[in-house]
PDB file of N, CA and C in Angstrom:
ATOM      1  N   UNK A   1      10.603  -2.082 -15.877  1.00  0.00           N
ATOM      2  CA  UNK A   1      10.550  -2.623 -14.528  1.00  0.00           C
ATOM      3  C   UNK A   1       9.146  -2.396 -13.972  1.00  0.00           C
ATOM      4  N   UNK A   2       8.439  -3.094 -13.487  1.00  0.00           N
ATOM      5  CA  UNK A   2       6.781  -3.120 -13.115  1.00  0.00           C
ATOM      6  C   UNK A   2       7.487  -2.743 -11.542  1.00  0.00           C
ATOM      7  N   UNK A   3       6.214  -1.875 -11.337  1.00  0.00           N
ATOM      8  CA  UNK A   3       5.835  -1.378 -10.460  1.00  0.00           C
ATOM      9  C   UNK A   3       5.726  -2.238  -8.969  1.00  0.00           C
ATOM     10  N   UNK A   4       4.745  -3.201  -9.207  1.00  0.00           N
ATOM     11  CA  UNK A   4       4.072  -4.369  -8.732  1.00  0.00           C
ATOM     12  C   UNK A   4       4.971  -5.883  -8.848  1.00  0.00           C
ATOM     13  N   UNK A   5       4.752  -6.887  -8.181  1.00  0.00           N
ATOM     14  CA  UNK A   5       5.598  -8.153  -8.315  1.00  0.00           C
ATOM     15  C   UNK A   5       4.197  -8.924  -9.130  1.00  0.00           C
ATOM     16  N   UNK A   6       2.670  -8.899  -8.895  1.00  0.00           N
ATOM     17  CA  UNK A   6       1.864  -9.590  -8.606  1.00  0.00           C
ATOM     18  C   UNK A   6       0.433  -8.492  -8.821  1.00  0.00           C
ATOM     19  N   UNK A   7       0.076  -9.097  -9.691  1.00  0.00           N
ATOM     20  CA  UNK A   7      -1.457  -8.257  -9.463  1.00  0.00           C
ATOM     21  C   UNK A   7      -2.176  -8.397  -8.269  1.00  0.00           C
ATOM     22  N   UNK A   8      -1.754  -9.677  -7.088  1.00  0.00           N
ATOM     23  CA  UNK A   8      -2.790  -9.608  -5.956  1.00  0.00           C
ATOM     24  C   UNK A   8      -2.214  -8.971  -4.998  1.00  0.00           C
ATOM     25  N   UNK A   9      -0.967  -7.893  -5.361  1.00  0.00           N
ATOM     26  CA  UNK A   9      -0.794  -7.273  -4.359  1.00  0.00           C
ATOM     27  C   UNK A   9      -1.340  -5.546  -4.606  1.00  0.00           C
ATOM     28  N   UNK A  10      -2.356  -5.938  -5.618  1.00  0.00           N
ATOM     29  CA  UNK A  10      -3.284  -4.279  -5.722  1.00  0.00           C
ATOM     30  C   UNK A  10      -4.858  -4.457  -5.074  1.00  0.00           C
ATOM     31  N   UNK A  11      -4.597  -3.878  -3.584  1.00  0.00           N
ATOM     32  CA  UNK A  11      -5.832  -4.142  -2.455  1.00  0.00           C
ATOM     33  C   UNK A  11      -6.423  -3.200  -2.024  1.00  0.00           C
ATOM     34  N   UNK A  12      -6.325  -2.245  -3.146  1.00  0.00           N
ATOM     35  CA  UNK A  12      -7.438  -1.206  -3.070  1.00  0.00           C
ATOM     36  C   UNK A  12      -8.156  -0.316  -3.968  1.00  0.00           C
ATOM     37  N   UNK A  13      -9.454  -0.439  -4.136  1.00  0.00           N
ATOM     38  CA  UNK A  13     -10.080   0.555  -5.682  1.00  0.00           C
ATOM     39  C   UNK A  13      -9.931   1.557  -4.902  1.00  0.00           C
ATOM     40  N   UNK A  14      -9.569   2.538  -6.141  1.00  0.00           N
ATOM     41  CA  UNK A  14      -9.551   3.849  -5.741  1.00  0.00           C
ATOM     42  C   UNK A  14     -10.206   4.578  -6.811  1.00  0.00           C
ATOM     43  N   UNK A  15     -10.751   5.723  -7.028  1.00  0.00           N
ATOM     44  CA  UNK A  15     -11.674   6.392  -8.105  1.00  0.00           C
ATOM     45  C   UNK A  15     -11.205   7.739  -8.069  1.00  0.00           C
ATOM     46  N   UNK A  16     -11.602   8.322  -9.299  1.00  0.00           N
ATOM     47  CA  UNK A  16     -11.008   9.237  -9.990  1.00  0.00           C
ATOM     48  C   UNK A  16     -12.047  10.336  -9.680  1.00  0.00           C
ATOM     49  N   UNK A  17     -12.397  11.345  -8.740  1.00  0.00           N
ATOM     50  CA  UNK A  17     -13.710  12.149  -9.060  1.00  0.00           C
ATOM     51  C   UNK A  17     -13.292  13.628  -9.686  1.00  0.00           C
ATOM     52  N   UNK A  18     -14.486  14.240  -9.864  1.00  0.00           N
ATOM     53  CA  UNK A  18     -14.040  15.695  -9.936  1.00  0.00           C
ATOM     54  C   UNK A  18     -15.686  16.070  -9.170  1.00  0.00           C
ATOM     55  N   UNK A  19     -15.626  17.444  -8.786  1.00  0.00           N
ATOM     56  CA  UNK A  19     -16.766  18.155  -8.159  1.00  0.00           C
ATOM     57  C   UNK A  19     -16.844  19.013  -9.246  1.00  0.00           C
ATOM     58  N   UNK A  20     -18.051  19.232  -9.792  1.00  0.00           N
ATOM     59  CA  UNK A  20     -18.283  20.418 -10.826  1.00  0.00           C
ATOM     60  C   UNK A  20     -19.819  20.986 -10.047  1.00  0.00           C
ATOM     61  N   UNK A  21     -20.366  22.002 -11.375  1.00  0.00           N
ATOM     62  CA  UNK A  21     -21.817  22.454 -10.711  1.00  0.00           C
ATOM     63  C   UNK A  21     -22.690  21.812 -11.131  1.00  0.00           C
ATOM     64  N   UNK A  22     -24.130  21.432 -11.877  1.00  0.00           N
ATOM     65  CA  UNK A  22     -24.815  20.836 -11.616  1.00  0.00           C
ATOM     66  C   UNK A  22     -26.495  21.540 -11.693  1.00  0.00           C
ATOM     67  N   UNK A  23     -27.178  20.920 -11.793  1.00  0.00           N
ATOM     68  CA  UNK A  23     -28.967  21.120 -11.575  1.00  0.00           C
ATOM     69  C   UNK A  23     -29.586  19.735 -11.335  1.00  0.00           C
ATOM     70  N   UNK A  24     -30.057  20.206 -10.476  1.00  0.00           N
ATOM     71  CA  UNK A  24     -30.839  19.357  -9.785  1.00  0.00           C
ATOM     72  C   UNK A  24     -32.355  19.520  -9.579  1.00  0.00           C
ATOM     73  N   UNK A  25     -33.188  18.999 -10.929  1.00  0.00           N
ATOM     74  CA  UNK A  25     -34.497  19.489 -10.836  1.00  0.00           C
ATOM     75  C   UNK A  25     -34.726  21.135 -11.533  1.00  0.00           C
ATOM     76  N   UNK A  26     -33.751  21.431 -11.817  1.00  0.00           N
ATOM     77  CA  UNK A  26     -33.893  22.478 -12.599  1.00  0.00           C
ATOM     78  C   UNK A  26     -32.865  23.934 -11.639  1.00  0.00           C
ATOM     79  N   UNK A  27     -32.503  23.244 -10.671  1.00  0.00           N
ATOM     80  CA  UNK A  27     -32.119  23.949  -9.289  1.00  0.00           C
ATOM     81  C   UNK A  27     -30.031  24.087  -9.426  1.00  0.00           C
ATOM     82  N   UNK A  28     -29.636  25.114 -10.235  1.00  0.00           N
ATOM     83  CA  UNK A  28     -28.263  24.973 -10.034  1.00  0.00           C
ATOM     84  C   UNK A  28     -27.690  24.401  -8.595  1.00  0.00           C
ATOM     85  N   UNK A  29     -26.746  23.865  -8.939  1.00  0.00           N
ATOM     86  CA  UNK A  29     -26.173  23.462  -7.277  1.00  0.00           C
ATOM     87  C   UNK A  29     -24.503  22.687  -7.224  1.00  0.00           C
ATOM     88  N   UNK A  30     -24.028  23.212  -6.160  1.00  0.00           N
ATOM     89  CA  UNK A  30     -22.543  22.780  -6.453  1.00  0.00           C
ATOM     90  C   UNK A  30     -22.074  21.617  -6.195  1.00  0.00           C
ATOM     91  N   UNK A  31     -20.544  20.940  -6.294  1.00  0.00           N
ATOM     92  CA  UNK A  31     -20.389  20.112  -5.470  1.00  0.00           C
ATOM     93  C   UNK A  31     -21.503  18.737  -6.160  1.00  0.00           C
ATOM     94  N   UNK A  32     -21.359  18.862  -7.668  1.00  0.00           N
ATOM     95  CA  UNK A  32     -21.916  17.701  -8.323  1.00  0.00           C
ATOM     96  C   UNK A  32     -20.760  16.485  -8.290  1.00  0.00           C
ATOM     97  N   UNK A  33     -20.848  15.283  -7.893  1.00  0.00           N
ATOM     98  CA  UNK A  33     -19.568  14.388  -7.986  1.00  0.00           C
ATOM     99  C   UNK A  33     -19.861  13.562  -9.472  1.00  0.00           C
ATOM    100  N   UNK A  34     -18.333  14.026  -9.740  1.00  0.00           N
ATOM    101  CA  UNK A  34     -18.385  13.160 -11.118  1.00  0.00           C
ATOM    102  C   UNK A  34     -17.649  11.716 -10.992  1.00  0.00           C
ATOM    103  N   UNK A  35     -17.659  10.632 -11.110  1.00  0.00           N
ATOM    104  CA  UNK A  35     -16.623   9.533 -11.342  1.00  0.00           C
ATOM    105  C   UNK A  35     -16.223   9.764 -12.607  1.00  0.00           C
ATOM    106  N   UNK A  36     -14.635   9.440 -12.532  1.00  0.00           N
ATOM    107  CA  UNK A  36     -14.693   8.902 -14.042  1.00  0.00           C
ATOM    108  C   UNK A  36     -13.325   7.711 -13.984  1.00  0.00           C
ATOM    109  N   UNK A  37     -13.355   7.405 -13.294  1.00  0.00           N
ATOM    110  CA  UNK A  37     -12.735   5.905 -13.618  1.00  0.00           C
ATOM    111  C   UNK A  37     -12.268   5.754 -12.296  1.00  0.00           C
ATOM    112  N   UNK A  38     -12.155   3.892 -12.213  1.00  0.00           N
ATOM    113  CA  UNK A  38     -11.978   3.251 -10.936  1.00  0.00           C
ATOM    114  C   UNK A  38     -10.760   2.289 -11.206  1.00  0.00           C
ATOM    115  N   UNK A  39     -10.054   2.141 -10.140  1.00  0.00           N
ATOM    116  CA  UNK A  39      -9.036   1.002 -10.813  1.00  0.00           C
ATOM    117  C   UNK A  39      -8.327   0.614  -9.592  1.00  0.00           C
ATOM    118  N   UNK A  40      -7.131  -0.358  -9.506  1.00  0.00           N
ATOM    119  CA  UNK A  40      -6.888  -0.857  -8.220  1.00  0.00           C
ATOM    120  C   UNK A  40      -5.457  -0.732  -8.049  1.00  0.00           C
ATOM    121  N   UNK A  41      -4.800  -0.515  -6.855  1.00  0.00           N
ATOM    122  CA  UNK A  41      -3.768   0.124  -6.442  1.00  0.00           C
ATOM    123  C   UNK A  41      -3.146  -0.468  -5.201  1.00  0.00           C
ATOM    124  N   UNK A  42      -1.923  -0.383  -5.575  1.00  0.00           N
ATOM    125  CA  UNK A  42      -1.305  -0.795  -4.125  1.00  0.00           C
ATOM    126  C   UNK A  42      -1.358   0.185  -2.834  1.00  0.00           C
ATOM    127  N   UNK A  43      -1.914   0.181  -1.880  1.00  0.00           N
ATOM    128  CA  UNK A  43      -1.520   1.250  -1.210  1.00  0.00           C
ATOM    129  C   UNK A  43      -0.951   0.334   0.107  1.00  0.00           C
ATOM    130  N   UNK A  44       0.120   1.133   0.810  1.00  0.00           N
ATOM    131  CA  UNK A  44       1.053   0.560   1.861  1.00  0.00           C
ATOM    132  C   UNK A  44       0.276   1.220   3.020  1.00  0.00           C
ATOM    133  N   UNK A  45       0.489   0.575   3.899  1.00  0.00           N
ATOM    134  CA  UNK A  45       0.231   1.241   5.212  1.00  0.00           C
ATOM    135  C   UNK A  45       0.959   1.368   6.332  1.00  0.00           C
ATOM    136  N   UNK A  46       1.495   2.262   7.131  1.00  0.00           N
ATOM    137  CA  UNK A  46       2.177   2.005   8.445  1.00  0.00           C
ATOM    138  C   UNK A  46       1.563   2.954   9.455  1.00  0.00           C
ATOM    139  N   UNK A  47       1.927   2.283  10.933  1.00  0.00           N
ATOM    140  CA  UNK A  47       1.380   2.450  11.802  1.00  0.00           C
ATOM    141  C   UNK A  47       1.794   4.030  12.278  1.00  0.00           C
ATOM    142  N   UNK A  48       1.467   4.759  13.223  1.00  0.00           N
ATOM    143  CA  UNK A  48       1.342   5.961  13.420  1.00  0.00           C
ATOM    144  C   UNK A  48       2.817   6.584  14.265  1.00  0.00           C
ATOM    145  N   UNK A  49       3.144   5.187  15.200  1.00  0.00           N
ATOM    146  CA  UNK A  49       4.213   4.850  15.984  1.00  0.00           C
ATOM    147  C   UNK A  49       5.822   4.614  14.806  1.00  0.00           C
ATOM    148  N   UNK A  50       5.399   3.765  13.894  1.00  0.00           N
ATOM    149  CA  UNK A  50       6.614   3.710  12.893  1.00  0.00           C
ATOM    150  C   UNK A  50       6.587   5.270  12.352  1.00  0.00           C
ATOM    151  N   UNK A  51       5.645   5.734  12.159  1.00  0.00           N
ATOM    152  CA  UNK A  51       6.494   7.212  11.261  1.00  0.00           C
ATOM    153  C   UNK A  51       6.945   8.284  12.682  1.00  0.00           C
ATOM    154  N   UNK A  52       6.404   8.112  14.024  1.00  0.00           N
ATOM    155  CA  UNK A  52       6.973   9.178  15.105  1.00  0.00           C
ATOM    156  C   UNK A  52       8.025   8.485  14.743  1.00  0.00           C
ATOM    157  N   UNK A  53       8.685   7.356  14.628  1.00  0.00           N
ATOM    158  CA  UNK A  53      10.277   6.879  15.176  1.00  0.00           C
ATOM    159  C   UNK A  53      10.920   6.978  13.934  1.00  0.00           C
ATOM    160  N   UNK A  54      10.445   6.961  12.976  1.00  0.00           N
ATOM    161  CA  UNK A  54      11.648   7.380  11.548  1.00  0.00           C
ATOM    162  C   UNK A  54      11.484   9.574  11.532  1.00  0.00           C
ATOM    163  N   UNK A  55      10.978  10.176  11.996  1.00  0.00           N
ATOM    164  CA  UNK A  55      11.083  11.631  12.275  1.00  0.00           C
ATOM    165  C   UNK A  55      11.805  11.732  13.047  1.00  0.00           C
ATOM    166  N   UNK A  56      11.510  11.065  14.046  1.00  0.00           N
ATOM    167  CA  UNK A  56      12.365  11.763  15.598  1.00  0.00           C
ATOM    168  C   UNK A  56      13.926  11.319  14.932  1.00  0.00           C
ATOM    169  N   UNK A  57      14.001  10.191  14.675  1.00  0.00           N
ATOM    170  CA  UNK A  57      15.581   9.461  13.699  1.00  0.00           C
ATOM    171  C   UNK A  57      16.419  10.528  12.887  1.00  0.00           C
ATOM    172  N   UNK A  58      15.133  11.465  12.112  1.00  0.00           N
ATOM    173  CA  UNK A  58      16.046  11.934  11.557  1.00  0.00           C
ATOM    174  C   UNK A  58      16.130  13.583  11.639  1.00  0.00           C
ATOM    175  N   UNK A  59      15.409  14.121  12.739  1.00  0.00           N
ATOM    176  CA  UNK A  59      15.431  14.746  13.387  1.00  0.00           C
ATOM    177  C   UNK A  59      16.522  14.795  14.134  1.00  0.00           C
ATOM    178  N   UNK A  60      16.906  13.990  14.783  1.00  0.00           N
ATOM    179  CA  UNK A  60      18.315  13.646  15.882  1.00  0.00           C
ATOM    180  C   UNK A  60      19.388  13.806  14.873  1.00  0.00           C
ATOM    181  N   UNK A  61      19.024  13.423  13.250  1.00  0.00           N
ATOM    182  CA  UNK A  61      20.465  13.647  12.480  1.00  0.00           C
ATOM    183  C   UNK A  61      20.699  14.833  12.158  1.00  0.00           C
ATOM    184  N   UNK A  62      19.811  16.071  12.047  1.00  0.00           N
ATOM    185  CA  UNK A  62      19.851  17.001  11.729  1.00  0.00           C
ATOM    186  C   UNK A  62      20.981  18.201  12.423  1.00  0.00           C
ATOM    187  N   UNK A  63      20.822  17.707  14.071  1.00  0.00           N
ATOM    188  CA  UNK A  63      21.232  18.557  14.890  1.00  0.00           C
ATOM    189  C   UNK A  63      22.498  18.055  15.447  1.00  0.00           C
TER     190      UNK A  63
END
C-alpha cells in the first residue's frame, strides 16, 4: 500500500544533516554541517486553531 496517491503530492525537500567537528584552515571547530541526502516528502500542515480545538475535544473526554 503506497504511502502517497501521487508523486505531486510530495511538496517539500527535506535533507538529511549531521553536525560533526571539523577544521577550518587548520583551526578545529564544531558544529561542521554535513548533508547527506535530500529527497521530497509530504508534509501536512494545520492551522494552530485546529490543533487548540482537537486538545481541548479531548481533553473534555478525559474528565
Amino acid at each position: 500500500m503506497p504511502l502517497v496517491n501521487s508523486i505531486s503530492q510530495l511538496n517539500e525537500p527535506i535533507t538529511l544533516v549531521s553536525y560533526t567537528m571539523g577544521n577550518v584552515n587548520g583551526v578545529p571547530v564544531s558544529n561542521v554541517r554535513k548533508e547527506h541526502f535530500t529527497t521530497w516528502a509530504l508534509v501536512l500542515s494545520q492551522y494552530l486553531s485546529e490543533v487548540k480545538a482537537s486538545v481541548g475535544t479531548k481533553l473534555e473526554d478525559t474528565g
